[in-house]
N, C-alpha and C. Protein backbone atom coordinates (compact mmCIF):
# COMPACT_ATOMS: atom_id res chain seq x y z
N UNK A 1 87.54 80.58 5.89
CA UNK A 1 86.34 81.07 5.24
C UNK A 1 86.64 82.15 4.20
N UNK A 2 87.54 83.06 3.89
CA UNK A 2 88.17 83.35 3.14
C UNK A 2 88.33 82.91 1.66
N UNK A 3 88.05 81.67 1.07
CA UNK A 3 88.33 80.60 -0.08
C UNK A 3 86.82 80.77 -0.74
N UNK A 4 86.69 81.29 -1.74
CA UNK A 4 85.14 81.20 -2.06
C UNK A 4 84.42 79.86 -2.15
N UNK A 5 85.40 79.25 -2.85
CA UNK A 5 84.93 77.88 -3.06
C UNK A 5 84.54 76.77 -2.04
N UNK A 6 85.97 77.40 -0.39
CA UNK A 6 85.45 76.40 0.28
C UNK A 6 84.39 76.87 0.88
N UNK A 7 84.00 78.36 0.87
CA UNK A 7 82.69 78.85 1.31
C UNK A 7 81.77 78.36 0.67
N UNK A 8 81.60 78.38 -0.17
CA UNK A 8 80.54 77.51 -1.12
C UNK A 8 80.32 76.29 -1.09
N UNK A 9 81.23 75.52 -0.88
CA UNK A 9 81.26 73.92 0.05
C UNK A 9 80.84 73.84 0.87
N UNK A 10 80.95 74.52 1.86
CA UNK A 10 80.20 74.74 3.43
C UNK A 10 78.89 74.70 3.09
N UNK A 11 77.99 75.85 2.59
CA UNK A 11 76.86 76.20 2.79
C UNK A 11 76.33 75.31 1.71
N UNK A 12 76.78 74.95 1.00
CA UNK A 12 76.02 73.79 -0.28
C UNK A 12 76.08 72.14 1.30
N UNK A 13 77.03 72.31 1.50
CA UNK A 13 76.73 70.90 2.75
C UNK A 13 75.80 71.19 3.74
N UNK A 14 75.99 72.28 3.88
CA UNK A 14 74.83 72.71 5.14
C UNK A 14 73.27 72.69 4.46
N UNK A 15 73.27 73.41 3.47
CA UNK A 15 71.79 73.21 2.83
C UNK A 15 71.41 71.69 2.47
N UNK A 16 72.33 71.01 1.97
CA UNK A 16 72.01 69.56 2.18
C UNK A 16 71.74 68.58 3.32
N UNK A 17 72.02 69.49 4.45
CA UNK A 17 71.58 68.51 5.68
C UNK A 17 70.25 68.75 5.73
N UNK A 18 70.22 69.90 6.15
CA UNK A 18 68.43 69.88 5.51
C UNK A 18 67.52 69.83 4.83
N UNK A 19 68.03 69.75 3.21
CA UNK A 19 67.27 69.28 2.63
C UNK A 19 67.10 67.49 3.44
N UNK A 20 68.13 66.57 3.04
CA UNK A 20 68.27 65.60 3.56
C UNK A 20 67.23 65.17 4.68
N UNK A 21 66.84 65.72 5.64
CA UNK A 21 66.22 64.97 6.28
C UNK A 21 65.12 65.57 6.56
N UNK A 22 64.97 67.01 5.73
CA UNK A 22 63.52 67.32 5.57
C UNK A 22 63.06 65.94 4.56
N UNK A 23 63.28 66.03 3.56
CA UNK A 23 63.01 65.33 2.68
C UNK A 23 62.55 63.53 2.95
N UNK A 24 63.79 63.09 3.67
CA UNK A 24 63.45 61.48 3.87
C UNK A 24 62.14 61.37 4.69
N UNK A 25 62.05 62.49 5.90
CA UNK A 25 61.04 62.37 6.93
C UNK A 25 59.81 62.56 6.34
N UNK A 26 59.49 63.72 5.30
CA UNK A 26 58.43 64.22 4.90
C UNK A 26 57.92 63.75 3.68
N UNK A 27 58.85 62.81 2.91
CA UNK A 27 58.20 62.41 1.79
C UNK A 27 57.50 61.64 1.11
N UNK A 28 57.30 60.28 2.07
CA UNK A 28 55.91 59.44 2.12
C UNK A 28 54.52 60.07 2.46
N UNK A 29 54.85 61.06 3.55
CA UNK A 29 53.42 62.12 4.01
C UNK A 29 53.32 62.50 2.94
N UNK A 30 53.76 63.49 2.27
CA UNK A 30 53.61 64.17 1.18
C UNK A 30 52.74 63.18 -0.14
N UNK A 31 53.51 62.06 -0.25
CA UNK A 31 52.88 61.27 -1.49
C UNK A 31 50.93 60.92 -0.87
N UNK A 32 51.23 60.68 0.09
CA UNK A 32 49.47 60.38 0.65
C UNK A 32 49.03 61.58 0.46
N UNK A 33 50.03 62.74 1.23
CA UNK A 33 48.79 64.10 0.90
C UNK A 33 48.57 64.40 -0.25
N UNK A 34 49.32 63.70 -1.22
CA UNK A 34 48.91 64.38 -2.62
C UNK A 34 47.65 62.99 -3.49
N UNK A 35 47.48 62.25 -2.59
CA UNK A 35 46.02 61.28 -3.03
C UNK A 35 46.50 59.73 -3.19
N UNK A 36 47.96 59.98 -3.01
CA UNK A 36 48.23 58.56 -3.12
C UNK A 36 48.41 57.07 -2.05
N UNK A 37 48.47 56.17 -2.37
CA UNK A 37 47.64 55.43 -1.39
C UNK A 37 49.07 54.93 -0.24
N UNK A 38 49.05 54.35 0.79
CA UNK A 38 49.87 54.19 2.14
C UNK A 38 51.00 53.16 1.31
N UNK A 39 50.48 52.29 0.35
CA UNK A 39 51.11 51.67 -0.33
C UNK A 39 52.43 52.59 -1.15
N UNK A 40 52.10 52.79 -2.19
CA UNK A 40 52.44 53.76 -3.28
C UNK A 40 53.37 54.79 -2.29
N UNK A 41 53.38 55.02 -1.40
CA UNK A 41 54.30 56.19 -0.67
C UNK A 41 55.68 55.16 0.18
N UNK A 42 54.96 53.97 0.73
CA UNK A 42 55.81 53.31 1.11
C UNK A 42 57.07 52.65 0.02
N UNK A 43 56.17 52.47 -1.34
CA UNK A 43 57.73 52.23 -2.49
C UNK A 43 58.16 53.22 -2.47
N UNK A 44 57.84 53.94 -2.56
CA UNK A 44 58.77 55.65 -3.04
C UNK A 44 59.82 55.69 -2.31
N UNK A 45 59.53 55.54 -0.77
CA UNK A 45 60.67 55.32 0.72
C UNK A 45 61.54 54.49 0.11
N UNK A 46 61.22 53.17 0.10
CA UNK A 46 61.91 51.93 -0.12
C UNK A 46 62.76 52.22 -1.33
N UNK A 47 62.03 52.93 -2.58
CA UNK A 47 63.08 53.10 -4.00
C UNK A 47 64.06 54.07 -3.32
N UNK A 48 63.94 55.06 -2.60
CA UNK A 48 65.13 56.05 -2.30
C UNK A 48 65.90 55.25 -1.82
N UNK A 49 66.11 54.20 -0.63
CA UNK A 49 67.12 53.94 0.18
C UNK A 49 67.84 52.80 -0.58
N UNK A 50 67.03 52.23 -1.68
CA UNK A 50 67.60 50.64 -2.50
C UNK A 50 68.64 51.33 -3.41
N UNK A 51 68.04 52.52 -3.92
CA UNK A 51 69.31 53.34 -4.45
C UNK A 51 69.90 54.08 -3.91
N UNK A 52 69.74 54.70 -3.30
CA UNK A 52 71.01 55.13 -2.24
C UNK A 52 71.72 54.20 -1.44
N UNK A 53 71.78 52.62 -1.04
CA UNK A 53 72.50 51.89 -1.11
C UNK A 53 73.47 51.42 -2.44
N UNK A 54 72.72 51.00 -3.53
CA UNK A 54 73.38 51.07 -4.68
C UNK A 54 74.33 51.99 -5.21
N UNK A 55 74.03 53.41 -5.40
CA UNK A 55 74.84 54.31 -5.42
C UNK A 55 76.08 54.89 -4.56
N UNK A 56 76.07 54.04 -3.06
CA UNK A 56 76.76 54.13 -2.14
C UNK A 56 78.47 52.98 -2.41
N UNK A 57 77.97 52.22 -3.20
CA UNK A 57 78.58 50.76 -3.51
C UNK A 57 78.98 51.25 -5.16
N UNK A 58 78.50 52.05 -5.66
CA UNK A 58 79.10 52.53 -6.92
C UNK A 58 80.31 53.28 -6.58
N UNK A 59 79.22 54.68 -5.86
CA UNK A 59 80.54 55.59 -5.76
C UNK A 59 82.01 55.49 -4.51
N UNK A 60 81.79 54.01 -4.03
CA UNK A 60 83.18 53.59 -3.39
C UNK A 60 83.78 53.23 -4.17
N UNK A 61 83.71 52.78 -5.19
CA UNK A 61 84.45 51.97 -6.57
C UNK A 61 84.94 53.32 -6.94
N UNK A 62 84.38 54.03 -7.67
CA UNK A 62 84.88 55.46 -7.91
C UNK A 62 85.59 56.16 -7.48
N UNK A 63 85.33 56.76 -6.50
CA UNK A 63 86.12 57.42 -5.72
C UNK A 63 87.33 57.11 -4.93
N UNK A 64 87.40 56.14 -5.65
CA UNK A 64 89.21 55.65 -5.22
C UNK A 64 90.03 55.27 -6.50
N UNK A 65 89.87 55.39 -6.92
CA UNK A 65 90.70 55.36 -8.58
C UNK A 65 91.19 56.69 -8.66
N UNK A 66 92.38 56.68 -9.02
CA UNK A 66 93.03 57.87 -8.67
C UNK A 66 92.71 58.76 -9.84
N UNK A 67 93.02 60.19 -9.24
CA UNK A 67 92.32 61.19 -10.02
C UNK A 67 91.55 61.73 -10.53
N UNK A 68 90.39 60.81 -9.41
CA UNK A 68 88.86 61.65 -9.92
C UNK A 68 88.55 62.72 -8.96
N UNK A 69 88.19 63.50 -9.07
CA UNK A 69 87.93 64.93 -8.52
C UNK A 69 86.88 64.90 -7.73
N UNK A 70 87.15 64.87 -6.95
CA UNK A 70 85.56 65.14 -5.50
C UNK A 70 85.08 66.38 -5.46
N UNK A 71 85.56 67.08 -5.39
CA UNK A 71 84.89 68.39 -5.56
C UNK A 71 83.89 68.40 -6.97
N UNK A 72 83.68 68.02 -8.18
CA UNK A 72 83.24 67.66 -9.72
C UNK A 72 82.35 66.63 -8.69
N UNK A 73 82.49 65.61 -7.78
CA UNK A 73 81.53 64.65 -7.54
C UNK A 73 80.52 64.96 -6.92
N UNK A 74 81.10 66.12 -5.76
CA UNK A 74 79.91 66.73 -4.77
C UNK A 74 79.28 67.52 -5.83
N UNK A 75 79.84 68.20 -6.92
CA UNK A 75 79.01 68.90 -7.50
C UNK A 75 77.75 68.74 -7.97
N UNK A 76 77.78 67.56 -8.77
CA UNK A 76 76.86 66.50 -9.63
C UNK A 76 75.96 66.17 -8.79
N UNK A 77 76.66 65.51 -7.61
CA UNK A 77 75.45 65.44 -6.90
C UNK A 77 74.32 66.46 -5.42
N UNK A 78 75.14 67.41 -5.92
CA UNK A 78 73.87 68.62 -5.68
C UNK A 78 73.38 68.81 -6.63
N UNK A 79 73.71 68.95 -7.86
CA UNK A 79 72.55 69.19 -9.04
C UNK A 79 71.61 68.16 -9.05
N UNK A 80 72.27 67.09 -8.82
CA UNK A 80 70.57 66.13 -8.84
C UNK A 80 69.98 65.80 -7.93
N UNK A 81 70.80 66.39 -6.35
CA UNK A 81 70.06 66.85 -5.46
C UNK A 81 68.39 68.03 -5.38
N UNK A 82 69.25 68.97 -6.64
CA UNK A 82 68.56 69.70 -7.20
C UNK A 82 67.24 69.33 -7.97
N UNK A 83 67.70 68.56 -8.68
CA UNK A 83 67.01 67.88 -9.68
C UNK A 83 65.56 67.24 -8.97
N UNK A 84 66.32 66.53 -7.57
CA UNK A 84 64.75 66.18 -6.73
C UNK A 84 64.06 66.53 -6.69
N UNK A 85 64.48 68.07 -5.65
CA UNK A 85 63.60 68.80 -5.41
C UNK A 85 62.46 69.58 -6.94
N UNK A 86 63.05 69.66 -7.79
CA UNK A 86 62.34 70.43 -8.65
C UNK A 86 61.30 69.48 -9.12
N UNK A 87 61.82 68.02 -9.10
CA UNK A 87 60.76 67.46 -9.65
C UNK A 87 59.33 67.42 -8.95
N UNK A 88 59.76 67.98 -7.38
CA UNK A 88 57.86 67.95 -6.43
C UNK A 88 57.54 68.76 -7.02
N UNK A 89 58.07 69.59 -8.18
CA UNK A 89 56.77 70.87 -8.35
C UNK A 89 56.11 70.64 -9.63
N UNK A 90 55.77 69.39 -10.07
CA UNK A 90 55.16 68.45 -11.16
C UNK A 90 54.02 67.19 -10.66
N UNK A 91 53.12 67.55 -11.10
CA UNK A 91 52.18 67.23 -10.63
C UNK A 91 52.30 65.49 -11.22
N UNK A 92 52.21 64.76 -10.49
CA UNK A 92 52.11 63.04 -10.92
C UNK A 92 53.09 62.26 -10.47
N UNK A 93 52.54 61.24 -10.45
CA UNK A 93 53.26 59.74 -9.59
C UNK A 93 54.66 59.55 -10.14
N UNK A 94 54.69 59.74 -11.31
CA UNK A 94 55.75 59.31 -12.18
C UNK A 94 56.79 60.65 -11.62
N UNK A 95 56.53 61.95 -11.78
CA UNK A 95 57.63 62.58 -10.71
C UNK A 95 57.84 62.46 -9.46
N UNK A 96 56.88 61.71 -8.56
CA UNK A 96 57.71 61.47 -7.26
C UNK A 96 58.85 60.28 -7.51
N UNK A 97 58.17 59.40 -8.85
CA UNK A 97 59.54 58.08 -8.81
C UNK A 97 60.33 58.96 -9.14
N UNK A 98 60.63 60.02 -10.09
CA UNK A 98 61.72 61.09 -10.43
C UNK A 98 62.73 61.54 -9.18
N UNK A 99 61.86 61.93 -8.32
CA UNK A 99 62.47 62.57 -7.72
C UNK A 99 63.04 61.89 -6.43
N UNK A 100 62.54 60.17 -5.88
CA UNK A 100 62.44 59.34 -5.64
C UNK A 100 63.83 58.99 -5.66
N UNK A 101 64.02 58.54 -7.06
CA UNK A 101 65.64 57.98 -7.68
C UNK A 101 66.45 59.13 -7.75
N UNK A 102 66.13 60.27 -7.80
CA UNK A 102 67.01 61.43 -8.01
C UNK A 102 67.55 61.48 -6.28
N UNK A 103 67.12 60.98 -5.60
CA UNK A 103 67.19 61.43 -3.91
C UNK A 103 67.85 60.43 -3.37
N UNK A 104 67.94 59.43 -4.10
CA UNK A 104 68.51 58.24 -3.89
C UNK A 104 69.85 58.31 -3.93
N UNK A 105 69.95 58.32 -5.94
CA UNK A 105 71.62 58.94 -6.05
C UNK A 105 72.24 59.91 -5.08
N UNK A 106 71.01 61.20 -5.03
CA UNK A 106 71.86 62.21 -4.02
C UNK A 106 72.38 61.45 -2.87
N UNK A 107 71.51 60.84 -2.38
CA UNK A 107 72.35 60.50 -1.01
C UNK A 107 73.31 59.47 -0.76
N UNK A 108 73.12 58.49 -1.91
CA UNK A 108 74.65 57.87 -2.08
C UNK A 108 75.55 58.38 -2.29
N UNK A 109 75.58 59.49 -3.22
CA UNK A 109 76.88 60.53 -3.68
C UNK A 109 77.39 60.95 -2.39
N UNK A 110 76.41 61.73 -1.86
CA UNK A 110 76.92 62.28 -0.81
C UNK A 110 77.52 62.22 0.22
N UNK A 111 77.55 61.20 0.80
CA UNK A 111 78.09 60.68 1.97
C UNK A 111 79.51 60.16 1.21
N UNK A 112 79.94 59.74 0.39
CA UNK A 112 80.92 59.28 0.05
C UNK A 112 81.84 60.36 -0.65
N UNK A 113 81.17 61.33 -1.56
CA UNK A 113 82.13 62.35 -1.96
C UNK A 113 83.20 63.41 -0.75
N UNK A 114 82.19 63.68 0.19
CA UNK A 114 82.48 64.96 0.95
C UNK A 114 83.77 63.98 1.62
């Protein structure tokens, strides 16, 4: 614990577990509580996991070609981990698909970078 960086690895993984499954659990509720219909919340689910499969099947291709940097990969994908979250604080359908596909990538990245 000593290593700033791997300190900073730690707690960037740790804040991602919870974002992570705050997020998958709570974010169809959320699309109904915000007026949208049982339908419309259920794609939102379905777009996160079709791309986060996709992105899971990308970044195995990637991440084995030598000399790409995992540490640069986890990075990226906390920023657009990031990127999710910021998009709930925008009011409209079109930012939950934002943040939707942004949550998607994150979680393909993720499991495969770390």
């Amino acid at each position: 614990f000593k290593d700033k960086v791997f300190l900073v690895f730690c707690i960037g993984s740790m804040l991602q577990k919870f974002y992570t499954v705050a997020f998958v659990n709570h974010f169809p509720s959320y699309a109904v509580y915000l007026g949208y219909s049982l339908d419309s919340a259920t794609f939102l689910a379905s777009l996160v996991f079709s791309i986060n499969t996709a992105t899971k099947l990308l970044i195995s291709f990637v991440s084995n070609i030598k000399g790409v940097n995992h540490f640069a990969q986890f990075s990226v994908g906390t920023f657009i981990g990031t990127l999710s979250v910021l998009f709930l604080f925008i009011y409209g359908y079109t930012a939950l698909l934002l943040s939707a596909v942004a949550t998607g990538l994150h979680l393909g990245e993720r499991d495969k970078a770390q």
